[in-house]
C-alpha atoms as a PDB file:
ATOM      1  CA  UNK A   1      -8.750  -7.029 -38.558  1.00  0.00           C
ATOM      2  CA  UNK A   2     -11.399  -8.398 -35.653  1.00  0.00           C
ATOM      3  CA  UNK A   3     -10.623 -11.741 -34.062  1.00  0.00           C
ATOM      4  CA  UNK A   4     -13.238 -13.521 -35.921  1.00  0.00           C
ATOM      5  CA  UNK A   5     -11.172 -12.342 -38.976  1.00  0.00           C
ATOM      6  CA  UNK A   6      -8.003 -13.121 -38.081  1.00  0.00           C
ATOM      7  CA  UNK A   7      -9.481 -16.786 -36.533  1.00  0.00           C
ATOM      8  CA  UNK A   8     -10.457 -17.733 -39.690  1.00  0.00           C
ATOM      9  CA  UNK A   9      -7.445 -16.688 -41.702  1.00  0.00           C
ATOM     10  CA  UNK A  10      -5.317 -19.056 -38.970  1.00  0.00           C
ATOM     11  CA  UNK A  11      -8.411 -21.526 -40.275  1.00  0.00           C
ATOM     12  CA  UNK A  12      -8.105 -21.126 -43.681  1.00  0.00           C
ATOM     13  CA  UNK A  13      -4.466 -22.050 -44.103  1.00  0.00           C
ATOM     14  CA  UNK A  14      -5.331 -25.067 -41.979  1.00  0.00           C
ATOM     15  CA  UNK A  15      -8.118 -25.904 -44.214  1.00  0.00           C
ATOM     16  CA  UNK A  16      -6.528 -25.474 -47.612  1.00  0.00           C
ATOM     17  CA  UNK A  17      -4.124 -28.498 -47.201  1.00  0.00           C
ATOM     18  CA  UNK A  18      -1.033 -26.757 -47.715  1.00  0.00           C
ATOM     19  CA  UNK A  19       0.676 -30.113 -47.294  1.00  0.00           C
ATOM     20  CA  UNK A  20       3.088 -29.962 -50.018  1.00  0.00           C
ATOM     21  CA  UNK A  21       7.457 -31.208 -49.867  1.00  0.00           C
ATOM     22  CA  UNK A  22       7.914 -28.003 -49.189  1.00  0.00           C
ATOM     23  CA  UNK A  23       4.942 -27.615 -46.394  1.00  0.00           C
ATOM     24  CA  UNK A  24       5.367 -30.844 -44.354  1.00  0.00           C
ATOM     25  CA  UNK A  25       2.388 -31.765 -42.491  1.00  0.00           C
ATOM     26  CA  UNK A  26       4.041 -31.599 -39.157  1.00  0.00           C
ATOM     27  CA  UNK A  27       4.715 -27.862 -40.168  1.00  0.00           C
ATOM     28  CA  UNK A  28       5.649 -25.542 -36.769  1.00  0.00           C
ATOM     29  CA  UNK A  29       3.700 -22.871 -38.592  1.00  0.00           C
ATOM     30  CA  UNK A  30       0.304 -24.964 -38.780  1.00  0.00           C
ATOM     31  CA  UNK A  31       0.866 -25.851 -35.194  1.00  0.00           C
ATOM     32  CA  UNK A  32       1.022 -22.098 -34.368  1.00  0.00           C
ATOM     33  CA  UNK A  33      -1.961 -21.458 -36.230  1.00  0.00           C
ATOM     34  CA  UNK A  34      -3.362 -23.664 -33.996  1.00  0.00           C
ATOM     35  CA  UNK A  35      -2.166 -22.062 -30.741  1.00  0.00           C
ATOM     36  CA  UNK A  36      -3.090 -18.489 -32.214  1.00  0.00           C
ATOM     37  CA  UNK A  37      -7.147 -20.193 -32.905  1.00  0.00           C
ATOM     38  CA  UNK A  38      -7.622 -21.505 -29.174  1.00  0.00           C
ATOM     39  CA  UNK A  39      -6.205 -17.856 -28.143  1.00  0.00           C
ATOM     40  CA  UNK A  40      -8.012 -15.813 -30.195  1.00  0.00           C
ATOM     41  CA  UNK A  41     -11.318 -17.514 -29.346  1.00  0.00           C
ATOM     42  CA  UNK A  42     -11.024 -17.764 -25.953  1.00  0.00           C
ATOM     43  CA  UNK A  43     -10.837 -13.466 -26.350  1.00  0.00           C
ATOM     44  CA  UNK A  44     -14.090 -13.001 -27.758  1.00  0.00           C
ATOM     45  CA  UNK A  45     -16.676 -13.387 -24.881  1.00  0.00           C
ATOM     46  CA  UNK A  46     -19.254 -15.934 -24.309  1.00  0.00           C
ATOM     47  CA  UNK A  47     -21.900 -15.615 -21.532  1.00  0.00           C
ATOM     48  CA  UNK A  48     -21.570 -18.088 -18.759  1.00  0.00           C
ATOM     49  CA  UNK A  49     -23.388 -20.585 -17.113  1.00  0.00           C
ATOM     50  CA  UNK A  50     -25.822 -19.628 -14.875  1.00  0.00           C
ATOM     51  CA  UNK A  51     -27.241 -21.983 -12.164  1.00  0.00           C
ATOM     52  CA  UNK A  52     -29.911 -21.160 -10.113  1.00  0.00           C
ATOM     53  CA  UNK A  53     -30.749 -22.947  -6.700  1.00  0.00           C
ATOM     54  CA  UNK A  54     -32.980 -22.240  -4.189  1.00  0.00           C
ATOM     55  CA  UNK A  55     -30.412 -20.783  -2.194  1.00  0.00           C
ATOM     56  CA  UNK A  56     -29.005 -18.585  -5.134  1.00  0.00           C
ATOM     57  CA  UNK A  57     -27.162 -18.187  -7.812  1.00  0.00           C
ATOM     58  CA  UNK A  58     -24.074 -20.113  -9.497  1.00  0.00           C
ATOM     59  CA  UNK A  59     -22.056 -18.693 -12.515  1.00  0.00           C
ATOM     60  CA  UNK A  60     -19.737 -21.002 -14.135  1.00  0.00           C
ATOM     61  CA  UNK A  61     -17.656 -20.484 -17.292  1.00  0.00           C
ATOM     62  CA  UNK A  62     -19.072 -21.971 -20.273  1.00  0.00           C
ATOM     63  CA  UNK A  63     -15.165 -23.335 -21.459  1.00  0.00           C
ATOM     64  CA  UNK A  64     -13.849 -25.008 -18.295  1.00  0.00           C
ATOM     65  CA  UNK A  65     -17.264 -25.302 -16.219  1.00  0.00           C
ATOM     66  CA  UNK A  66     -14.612 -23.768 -13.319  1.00  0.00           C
ATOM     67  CA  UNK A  67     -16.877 -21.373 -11.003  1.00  0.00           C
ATOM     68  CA  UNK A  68     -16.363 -17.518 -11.632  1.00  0.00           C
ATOM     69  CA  UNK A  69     -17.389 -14.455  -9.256  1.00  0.00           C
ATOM     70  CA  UNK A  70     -20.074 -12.263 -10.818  1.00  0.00           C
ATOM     71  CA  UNK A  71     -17.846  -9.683 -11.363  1.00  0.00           C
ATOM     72  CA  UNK A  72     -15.693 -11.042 -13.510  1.00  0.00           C
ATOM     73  CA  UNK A  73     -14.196 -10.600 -17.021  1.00  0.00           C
ATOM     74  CA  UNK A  74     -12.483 -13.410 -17.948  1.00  0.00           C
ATOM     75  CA  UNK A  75     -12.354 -17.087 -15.790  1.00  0.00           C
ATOM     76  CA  UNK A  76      -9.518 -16.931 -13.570  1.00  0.00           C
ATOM     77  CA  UNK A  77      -9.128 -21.196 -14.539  1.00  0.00           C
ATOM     78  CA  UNK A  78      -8.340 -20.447 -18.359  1.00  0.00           C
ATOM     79  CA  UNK A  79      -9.154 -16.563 -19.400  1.00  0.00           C
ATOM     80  CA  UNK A  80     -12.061 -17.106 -21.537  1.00  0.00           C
ATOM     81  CA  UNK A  81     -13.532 -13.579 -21.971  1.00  0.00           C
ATOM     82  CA  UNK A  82     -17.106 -13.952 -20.014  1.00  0.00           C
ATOM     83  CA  UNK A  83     -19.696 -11.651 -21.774  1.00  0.00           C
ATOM     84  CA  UNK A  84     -22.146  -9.840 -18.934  1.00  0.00           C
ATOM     85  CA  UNK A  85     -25.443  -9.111 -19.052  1.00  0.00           C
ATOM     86  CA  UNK A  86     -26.727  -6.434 -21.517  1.00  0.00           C
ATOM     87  CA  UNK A  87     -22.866  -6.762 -23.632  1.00  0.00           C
ATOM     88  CA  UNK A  88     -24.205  -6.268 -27.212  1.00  0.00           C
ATOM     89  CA  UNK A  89     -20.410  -6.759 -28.428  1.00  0.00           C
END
C-alpha cells in the first residue's frame, strides 16, 4: 500500500459518515484517522519555496514557510518531506 493509498483509506472512513450509536461522532478512531492523514502527507515530498534575491537564494518549506538549508530532506520546523530538484518520485 503507498501513502496516497493508505491516506485515502484514513479519508474514506472519515467521509462515509460512519456516525452510527455504535460509532459516536467523537469516535477516538476517527480522531486517529486524522492524526495518521496529517502524518502520512507530510511523508510524501513537496518541493519548496524558492526565493530569489539579488543577493541569492532562499528555500523555505512550502508547509510551515520555516527556512530550510539546501541540503535538506525534510524541514527541521515540522518534517515535511522536501522533494529536490530532478526527484521524479
Amino acid at each position: 500500500m503507498t501513502t496516497e493509498q493508505a491516506i485515502s483509506t484514513f479519508q474514506d472512513h472519515i467521509n462515509e459518515g460512519k456516525i452510527t450509536p455504535d460509532h459516536p461522532a467523537d469516535c477516538g478512531y476517527c480522531e486517529a484517522c486524522h492524526v495518521a492523514i496529517i502524518a502520512l502527507s507530510k511523508q510524501i515530498p513537496i518541493a519548496p519555496i524558492v526565493e530569489k534575491y539579488f543577493y541569492g537564494v532562499n528555500i523555505v518549506c512550502p508547509t510551515c514557510e520555516s527556512g530550510i538549508s539546501v541540503a535538506s530532506k525534510f524541514c527541521q520546523n515540522c518534517g515535511q518531506a522536501i522533494k529536490k530538484a530532478g526527484d521524479t518520485k
